[in-house]
Protein backbone atom coordinates (compact mmCIF):
# COMPACT_ATOMS: atom_id res chain seq x y z
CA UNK A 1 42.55 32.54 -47.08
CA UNK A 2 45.06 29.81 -48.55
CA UNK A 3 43.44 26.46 -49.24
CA UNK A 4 44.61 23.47 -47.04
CA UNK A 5 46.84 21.26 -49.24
CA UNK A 6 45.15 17.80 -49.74
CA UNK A 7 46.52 15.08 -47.78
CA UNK A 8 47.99 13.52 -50.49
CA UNK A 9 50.13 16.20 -51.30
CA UNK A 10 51.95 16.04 -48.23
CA UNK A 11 54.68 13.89 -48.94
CA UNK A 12 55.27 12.56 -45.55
CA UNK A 13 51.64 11.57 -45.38
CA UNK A 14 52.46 9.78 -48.40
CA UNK A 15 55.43 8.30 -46.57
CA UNK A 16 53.02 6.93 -43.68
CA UNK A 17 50.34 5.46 -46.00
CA UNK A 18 53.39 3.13 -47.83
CA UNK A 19 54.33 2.33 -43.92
CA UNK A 20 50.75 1.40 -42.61
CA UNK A 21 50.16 -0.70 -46.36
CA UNK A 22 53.75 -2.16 -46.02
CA UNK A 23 53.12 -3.51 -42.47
CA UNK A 24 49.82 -4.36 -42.97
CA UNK A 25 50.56 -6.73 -45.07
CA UNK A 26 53.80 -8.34 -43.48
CA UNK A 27 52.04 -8.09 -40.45
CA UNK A 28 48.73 -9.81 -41.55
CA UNK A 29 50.80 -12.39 -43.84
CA UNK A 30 52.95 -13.18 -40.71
CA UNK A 31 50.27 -13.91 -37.75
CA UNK A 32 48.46 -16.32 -40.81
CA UNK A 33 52.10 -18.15 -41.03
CA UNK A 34 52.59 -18.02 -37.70
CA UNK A 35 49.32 -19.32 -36.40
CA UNK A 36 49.31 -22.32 -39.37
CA UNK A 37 52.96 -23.61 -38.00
CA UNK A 38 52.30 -23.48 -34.76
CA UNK A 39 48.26 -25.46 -35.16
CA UNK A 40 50.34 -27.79 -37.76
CA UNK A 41 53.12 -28.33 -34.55
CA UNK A 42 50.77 -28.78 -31.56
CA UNK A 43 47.15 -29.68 -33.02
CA UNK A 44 46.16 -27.82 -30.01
CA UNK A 45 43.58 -24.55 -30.06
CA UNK A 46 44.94 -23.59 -26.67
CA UNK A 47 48.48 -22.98 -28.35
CA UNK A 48 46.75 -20.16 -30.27
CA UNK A 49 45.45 -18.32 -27.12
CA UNK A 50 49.09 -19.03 -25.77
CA UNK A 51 50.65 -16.67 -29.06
CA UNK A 52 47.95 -13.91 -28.11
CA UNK A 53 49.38 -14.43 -24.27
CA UNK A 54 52.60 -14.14 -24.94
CA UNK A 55 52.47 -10.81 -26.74
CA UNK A 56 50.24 -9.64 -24.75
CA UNK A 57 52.18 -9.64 -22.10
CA UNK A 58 55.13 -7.22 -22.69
CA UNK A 59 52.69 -4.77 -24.95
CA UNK A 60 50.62 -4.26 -22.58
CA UNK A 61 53.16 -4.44 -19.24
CA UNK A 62 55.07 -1.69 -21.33
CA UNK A 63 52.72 0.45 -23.43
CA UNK A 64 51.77 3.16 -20.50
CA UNK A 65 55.71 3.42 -20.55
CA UNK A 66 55.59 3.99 -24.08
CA UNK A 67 53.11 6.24 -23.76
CA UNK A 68 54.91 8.15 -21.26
CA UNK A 69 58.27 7.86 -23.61
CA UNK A 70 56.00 9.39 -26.59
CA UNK A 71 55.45 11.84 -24.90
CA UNK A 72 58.76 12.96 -24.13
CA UNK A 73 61.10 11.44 -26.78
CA UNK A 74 61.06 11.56 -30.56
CA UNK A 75 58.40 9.97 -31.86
CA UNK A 76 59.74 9.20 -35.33
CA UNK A 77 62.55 7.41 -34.02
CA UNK A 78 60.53 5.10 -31.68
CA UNK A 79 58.31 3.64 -34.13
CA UNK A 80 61.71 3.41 -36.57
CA UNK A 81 63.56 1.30 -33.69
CA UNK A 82 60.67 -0.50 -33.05
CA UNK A 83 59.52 -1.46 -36.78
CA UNK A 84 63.06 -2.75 -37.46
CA UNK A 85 63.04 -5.37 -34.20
CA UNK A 86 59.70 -6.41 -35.83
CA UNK A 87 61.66 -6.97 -39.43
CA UNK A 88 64.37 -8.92 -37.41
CA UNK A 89 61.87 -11.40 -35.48
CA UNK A 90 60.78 -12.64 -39.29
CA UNK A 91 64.31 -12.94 -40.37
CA UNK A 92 64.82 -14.88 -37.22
CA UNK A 93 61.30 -16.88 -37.71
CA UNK A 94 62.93 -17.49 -41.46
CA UNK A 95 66.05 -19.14 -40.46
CA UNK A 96 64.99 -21.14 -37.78
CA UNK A 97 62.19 -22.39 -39.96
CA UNK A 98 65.04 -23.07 -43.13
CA UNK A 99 67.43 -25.03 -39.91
CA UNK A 100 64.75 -27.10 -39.14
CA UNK A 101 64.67 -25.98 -35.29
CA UNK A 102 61.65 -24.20 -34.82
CA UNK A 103 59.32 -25.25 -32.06
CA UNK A 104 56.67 -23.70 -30.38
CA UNK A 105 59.67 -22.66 -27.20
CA UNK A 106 60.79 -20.70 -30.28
CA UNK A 107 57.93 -19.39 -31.81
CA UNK A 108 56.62 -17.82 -28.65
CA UNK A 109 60.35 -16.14 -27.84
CA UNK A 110 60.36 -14.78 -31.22
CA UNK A 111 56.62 -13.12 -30.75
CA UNK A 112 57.52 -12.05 -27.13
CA UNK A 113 60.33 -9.87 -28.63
CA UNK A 114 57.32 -8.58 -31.00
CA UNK A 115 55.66 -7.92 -27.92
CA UNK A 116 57.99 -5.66 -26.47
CA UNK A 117 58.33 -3.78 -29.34
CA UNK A 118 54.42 -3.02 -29.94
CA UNK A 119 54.24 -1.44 -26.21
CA UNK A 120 56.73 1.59 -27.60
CA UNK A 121 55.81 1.88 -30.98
CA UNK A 122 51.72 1.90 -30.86
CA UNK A 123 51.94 4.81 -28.75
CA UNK A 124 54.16 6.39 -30.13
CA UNK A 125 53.07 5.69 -33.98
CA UNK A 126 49.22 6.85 -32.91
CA UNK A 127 50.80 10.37 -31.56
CA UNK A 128 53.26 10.92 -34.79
CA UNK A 129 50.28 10.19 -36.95
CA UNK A 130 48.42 13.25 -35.26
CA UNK A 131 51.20 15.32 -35.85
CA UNK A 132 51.39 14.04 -39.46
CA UNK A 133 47.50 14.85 -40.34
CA UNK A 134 46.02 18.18 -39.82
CA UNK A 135 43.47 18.71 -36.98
CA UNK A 136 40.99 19.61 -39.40
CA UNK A 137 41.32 16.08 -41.89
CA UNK A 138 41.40 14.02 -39.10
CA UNK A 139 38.75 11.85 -39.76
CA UNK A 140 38.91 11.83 -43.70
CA UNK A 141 42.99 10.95 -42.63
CA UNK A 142 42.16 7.99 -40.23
CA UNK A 143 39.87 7.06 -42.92
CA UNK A 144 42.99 6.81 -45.94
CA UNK A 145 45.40 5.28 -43.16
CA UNK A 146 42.82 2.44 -42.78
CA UNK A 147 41.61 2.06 -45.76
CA UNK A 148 45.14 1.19 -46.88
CA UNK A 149 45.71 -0.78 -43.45
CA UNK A 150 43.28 -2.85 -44.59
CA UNK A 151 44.26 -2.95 -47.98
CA UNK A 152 47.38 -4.87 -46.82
CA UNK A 153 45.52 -7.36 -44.50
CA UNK A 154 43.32 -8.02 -47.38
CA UNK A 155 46.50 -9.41 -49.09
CA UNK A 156 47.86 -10.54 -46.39
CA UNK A 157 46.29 -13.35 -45.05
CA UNK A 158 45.87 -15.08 -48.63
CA UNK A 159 49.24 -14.21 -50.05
CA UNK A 160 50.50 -15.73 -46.77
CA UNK A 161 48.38 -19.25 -47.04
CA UNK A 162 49.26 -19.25 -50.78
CA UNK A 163 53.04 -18.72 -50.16
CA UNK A 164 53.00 -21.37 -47.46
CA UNK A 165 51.62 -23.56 -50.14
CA UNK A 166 53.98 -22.61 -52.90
CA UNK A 167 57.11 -21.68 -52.14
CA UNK A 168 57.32 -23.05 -47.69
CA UNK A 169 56.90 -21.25 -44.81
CA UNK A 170 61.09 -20.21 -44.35
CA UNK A 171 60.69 -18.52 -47.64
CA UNK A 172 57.42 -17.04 -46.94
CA UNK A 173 59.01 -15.28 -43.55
CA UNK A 174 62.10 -14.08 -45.63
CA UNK A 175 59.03 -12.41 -48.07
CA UNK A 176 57.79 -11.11 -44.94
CA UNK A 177 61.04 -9.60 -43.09
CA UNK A 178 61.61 -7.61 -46.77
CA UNK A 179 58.43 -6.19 -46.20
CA UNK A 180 58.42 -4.96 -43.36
CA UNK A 181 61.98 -3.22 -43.74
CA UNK A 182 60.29 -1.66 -46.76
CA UNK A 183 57.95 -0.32 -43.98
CA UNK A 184 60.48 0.81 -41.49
CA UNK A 185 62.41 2.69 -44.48
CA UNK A 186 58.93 4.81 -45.49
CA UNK A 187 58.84 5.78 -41.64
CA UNK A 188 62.29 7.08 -41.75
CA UNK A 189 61.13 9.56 -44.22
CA UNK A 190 58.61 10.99 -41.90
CA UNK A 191 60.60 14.06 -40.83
CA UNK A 192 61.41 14.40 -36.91
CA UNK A 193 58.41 16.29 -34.86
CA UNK A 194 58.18 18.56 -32.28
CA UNK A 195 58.38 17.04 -28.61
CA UNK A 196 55.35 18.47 -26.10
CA UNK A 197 56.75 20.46 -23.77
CA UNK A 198 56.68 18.44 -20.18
CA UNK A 199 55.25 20.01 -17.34
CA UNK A 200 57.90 20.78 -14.93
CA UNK A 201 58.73 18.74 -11.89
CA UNK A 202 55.94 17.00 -12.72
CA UNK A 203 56.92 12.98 -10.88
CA UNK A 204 57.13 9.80 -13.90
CA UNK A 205 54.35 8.27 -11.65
CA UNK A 206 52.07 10.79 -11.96
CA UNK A 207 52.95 11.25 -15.69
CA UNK A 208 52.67 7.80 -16.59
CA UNK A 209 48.78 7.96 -15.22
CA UNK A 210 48.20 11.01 -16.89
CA UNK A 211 46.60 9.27 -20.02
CA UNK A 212 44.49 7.00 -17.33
CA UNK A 213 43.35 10.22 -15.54
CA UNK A 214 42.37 11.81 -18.91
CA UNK A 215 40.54 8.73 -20.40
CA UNK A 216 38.60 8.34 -16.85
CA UNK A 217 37.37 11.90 -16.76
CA UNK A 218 36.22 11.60 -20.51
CA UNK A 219 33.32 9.56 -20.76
CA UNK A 220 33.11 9.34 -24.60
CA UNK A 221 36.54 8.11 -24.79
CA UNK A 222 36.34 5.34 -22.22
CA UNK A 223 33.33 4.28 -23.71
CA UNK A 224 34.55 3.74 -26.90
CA UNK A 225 37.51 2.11 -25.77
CA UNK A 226 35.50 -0.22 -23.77
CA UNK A 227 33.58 -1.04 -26.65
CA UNK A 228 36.47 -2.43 -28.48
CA UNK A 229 37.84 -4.28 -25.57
CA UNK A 230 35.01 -6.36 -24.25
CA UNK A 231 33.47 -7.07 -28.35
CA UNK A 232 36.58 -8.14 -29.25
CA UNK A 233 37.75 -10.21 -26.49
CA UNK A 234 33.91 -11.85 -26.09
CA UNK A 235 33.22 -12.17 -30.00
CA UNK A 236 36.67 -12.31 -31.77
CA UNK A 237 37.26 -15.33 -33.37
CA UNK A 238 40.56 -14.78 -35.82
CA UNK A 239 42.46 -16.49 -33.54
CA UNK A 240 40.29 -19.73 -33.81
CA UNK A 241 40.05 -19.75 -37.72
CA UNK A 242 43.09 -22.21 -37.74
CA UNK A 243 40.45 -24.97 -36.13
CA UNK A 244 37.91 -23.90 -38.71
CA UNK A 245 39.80 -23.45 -41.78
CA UNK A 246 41.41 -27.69 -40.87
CA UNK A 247 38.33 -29.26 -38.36
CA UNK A 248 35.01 -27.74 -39.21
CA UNK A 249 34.80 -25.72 -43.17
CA UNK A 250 37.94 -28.72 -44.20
CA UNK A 251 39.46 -25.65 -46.14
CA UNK A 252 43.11 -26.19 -45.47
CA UNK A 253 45.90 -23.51 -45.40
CA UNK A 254 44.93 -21.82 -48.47
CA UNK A 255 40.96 -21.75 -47.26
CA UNK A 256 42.44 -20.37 -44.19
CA UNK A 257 43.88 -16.80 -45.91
CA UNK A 258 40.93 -16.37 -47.57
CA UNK A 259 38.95 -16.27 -44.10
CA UNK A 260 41.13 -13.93 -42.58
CA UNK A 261 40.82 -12.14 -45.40
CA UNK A 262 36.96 -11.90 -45.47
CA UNK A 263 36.82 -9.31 -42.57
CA UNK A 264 39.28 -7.40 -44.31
CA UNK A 265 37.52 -7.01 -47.01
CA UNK A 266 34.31 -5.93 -45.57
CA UNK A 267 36.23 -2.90 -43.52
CA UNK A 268 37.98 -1.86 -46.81
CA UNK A 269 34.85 -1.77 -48.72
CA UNK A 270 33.34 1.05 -45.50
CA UNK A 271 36.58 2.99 -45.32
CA UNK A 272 36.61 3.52 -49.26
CA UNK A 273 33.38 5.30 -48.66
CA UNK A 274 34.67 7.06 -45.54
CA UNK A 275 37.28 8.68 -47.01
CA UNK A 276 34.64 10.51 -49.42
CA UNK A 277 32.11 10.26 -46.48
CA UNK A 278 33.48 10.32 -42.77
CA UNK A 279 31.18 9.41 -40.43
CA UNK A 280 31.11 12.72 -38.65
CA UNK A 281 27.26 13.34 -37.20
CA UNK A 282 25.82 11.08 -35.05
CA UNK A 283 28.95 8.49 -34.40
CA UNK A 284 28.29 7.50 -31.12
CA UNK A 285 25.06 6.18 -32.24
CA UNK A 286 26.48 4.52 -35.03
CA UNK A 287 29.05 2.81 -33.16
CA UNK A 288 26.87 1.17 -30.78
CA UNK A 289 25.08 -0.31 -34.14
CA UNK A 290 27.97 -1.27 -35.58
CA UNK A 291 29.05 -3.44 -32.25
CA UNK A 292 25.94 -4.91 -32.36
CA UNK A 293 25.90 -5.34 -35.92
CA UNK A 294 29.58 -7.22 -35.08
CA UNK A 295 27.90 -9.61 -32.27
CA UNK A 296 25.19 -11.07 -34.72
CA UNK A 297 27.95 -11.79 -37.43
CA UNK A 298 29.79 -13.86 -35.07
CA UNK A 299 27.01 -15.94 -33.82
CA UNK A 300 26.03 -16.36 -37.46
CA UNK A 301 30.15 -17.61 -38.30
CA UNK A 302 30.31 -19.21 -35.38
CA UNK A 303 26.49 -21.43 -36.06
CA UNK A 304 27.94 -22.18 -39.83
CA UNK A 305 29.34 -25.26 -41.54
CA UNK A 306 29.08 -23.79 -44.95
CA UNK A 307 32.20 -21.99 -46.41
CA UNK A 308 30.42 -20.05 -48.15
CA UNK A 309 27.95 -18.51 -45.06
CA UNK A 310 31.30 -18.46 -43.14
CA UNK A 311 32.72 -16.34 -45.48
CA UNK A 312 29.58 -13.51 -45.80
CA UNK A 313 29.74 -13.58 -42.07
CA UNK A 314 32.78 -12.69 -42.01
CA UNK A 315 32.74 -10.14 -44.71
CA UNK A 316 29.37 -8.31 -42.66
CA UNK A 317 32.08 -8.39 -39.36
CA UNK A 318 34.24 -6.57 -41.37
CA UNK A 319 31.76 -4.33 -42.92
CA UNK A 320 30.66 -3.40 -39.21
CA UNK A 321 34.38 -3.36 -37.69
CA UNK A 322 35.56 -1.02 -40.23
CA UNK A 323 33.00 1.52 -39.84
CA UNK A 324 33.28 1.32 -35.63
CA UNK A 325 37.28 1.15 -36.36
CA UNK A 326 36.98 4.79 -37.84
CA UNK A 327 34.68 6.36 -35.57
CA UNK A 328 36.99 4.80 -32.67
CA UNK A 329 40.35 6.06 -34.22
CA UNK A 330 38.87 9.49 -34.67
CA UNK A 331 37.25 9.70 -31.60
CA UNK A 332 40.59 9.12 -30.15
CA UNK A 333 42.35 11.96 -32.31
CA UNK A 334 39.63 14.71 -31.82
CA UNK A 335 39.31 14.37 -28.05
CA UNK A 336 43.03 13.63 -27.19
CA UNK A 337 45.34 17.17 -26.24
CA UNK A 338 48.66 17.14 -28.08
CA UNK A 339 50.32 17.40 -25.07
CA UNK A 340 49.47 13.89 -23.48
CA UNK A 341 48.19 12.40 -26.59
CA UNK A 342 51.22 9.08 -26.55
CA UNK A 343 49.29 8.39 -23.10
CA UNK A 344 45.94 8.49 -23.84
CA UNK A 345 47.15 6.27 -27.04
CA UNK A 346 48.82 3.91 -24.99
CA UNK A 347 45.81 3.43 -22.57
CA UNK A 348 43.72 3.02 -26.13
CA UNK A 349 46.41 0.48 -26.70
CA UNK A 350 46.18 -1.50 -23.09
CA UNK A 351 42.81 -1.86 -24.64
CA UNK A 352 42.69 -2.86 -27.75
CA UNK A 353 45.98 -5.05 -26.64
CA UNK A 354 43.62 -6.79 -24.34
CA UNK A 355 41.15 -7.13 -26.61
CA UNK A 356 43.31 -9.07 -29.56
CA UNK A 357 45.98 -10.74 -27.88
CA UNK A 358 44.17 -11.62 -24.34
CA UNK A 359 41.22 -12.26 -26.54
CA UNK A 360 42.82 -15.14 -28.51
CA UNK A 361 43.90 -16.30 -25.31
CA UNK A 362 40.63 -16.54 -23.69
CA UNK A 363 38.91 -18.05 -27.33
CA UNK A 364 41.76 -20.77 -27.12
CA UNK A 365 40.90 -21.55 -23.76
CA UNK A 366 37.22 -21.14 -24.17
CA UNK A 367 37.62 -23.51 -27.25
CA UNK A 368 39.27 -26.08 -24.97
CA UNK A 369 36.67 -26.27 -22.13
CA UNK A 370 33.57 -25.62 -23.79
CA UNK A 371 34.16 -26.49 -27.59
CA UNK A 372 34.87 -23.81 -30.51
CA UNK A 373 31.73 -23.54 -31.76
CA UNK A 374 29.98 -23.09 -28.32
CA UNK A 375 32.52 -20.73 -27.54
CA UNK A 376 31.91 -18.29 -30.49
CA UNK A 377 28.44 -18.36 -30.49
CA UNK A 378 28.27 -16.90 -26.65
CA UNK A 379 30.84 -14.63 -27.43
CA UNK A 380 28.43 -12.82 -29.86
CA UNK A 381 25.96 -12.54 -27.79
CA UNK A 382 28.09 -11.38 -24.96
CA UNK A 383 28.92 -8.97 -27.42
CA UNK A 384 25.62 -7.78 -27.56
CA UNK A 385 24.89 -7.40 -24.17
CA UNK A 386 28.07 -4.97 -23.80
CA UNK A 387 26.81 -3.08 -26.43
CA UNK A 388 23.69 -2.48 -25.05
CA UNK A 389 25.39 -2.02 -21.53
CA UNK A 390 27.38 0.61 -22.46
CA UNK A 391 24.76 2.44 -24.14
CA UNK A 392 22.91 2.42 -21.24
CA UNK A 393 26.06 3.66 -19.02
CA UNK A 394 27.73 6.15 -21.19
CA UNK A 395 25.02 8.67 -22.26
CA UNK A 396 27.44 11.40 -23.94
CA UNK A 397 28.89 8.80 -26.17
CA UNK A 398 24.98 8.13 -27.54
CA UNK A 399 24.78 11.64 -28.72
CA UNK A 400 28.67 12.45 -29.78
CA UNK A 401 29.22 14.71 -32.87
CA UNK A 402 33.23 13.91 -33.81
CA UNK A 403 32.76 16.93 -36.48
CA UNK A 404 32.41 19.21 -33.29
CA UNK A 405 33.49 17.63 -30.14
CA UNK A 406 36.94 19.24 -28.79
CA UNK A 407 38.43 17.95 -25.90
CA UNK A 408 39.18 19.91 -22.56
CA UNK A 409 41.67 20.04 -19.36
CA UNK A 410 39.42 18.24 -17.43
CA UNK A 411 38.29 15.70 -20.10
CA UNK A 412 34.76 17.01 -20.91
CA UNK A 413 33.57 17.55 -24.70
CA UNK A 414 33.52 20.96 -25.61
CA UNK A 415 31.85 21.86 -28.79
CA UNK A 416 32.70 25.69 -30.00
CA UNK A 417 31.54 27.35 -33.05
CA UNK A 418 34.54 27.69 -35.56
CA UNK A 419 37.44 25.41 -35.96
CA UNK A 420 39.00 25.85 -32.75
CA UNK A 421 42.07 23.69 -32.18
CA UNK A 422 42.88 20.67 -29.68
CA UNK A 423 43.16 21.94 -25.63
CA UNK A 424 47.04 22.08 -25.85
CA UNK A 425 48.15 22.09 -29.40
C-alpha cells in the first residue's frame, strides 16, 4: 500500500495555507482599522454593532445562495471573485481615507460590499477546502489551516494599531489591500475541482434547503453549530474592545491590537498542539467544556480594570475558542456528504454570521442600554447556560467520536470499522 503524501507536500495545500495566513492578517488588521476610525468618528459603541449589522446583512441574506452556487459552480473561481472585491473595498477604504471624505455613510457602504462577498465565498471556500484535504487528514488539516488563520490574526490586530500609529490609517488600508491580493493570487493556484453532480430536476427551492434539511436531521451538527451561535453572540466582546482599549483599560490604539490579539494567541498556542494531537476521541465532550471554559473568561474580561487580567482573560478565551474552533470545523467536514457540502457550509455560515456580525450588533446595543461592562458580564453567563442547555438537549453530540463518525443520507452518524469514505464522495 502507497503511503499518503503529507499535507505539506501537496502544493496546492500549500497554496491555501499562504491564502488563509494572507487574509488572516489583512482581514484581522482591517476590522482593528476599521473599528478605531469609525469609534474615533462617532464616540458611539452602538456604531460598532451597526458595522457587524451591516455585513451581516447581505452574508447572511445571500450565503444559502452561495451555498446552493457551491454546489453547482466552480468553487475555485468563487472564492477568487470574491477575495478580489474584498482587496478592492481596502483600496477604496485607502483613498477615501487619503481624500479626506470618509464618514461613517462610507464606511458602512464599503463593508456592505464586504458583506456580499462573504455570503459566496464562505461557502464556497469551506467546500474547496474539503476537496483540497484528504478525507482521512481532515482534522490534522483543519488543524494547519487554523493554526495559520490564527497566525495572521495574531499579527493582525497589532500590526494594524501600530500602523495606524506610525505611518496613518490611508496607508495602513493600502498595506492591507496588497495583502489581501497576495491572498487572492495563492487561491488562483488552487487548481479547478470537480463540480457534484446535481440531482436531476431537482427545483432551486428545494436545493437551496437541502443543507437546512441535512443540518436538522443531524443532531451533532446542529448542536455544534448552535454552540457557536448563541456563545458568541451572548459572550463575544471583540466588537466592544474599542470602548475598553479608550474608556475603561486607557490603552489607546496601540493597547487596542494587542487585545485583539490576546485571543489569538491563546487559539494558536491549542492548534500548534492539534496539529500533532487532533482532538479526535471524545470531542463532543470537550466542546461543551471548552464553551463553558469561554463563558467564565468573559465574565472574568468583562469584571476587569487591570490590563494585565484583561489580557490573560483574553488569552484563556482564546485558548478555549481554538480548541472548540477545531472540533467545530471538523465536525463539519467529517459529517458533511460531498455532494451538498457548500450548503451545509453555508447554513454553518448563517451561523457563525449571526454569531459575529449580529453579535457585535447586539453587544453595541447591549452596551448602550445597559452599560459595557454589565453587558459582558451577562453575556458569559448566558453563555454558560447554553452550554449546559445544549448538553442537556443534544445527547449524540455528548458522546461524538470525529475519528469515527461518518455521515449518512438521512443525517444520522454512522460509525463503520475501516476508513470508509463520506456518504456521496
Amino acid at each position: 500500500m502507497i503511503a499518503p503524501r503529507p499535507l505539506l507536500d501537496r502544493r496546492e495545500f500549500r497554496a491555501l495555507l499562504g491564502a488563509r495566513a494572507t487574509n488572516a492578517l489583512a482581514v484581522s488588521a482591517l476590522a482593528t482599522a476599521v473599528a478605531f476610525q469609525t469609534y474615533e468618528l462617532t464616540h458611539d459603541p452602538l456604531s460598532l454593532g451597526w458595522l457587524g449589522l451591516v455585513e451581516a446583512i447581505p452574508a447572511l441574506s445571500l450565503v444559502l445562495f452561495g451555498g446552493h452556487v457551491a454546489d453547482r459552480r466552480d468553487r475555485r473561481a468563487i472564492v477568487v471573485i470574491a477575495s478580489a472585491i474584498v482587496t478592492l473595498s481596502a483600496v477604496a477604504l485607502a483613498g477615501l481615507s487619503a481624500s479626506g471624505a470618509l464618514s461613517l455613510a462610507a464606511i458602512l457602504a464599503v463593508i456592505f460590499a464586504t458583506g456580499i462577498a462573504s455570503g459566496f465565498e464562505r461557502p464556497a471556500l469551506t467546500a474547496l477546502e474539503a476537496q483540497v484535504v484528504p478525507r482521512e487528514e481532515a482534522a490534522r488539516g483543519v488543524s494547519m489551516l487554523s493554526s495559520v488563520s490564527q497566525g495572521g490574526a495574531i499579527l493582525g490586530p497589532a500590526a494594524g494599531g501600530i500602523a495606524i500609529a506610525v505611518v496613518g490609517i490611508p496607508l495602513t488600508y493600502a498595506a492591507i489591500a496588497a495583502l489581501l491580493a497576495i491572498s487572492t493570487g495563492c487561491l488562483a493556484l488552487i487548481g479547478r475541482k470537480p463540480i457534484p453532480e446535481p440531482i436531476a430536476g431537482e427545483p432551486m427551492l428545494q436545493s437551496l434547503l437541502g443543507g437546512i434539511r441535512y443540518v436538522r436531521r443531524t443532531p451533532a451538527l446542529i448542536g455544534s453549530m448552535a454552540l457557536d451561535l448563541f456563545a458568541v453572540f451572548f459572550g463575544g466582546a471583540i466588537a466592544l474592545l474599542p470602548i475598553f482599549a479608550t474608556d475603561i483599560l486607557h490603552v489607546g490604539s496601540v493597547g487596542l491590537g494587542v487585545l485583539r490579539t490576546a485571543p489569538s494567541v491563546g487559539a494558536l498556542l491549542v492548534m500548534l498542539v492539534a496539529t500533532r494531537r487532533p482532538p479526535s476521541r471524545h470531542a463532543g465532550r470537550t466542546l461543551l467544556i471548552c464553551v463553558a471554559g469561554f463563558g467564565v473568561s468573559m465574565i472574568v474580561f468583562g469584571s476587569s480594570t487591570i490590563f494585565a487580567v484583561s489580557l490573560v482573560a483574553l488569552f484563556f478565551a482564546g485558548v478555549t475558542d481554538g480548541v472548540s474552533m477545531v472540533i467545530r470545523n471538523t465536525i463539519l467536514r467529517v459529517l458533511s456528504p460531498e455532494r451538498i457540502r457548500g450548503r451545509v457550509a453555508s447554513v454553518n455560515w448563517v451561523f457563525i454570521g449571526a454569531s459575529n456580525e449580529l453579535g457585535a450588533f447586539e453587544s453595541g446595543v447591549a452596551a448602550r442600554l445597559f452599560g459595557t461592562v454589565p453587558s459582558v458580564v451577562a453575556g458569559g453567563i448566558l453563555t454558560l447556560a447554553v452550554v449546559g442547555t445544549t448538553a442537556w438537549l443534544v445527547p449524540t453530540l455528548r458522546t461524538l467520536d470525529i475519528g469515527t463518525a461518518r455521515p449518512t443520507d438521512d443525517g444520522t452518524i454512522a460509525a463503520p470499522a475501516g476508513s470508509a469514505q463520506d456518504a456521496g464522495s
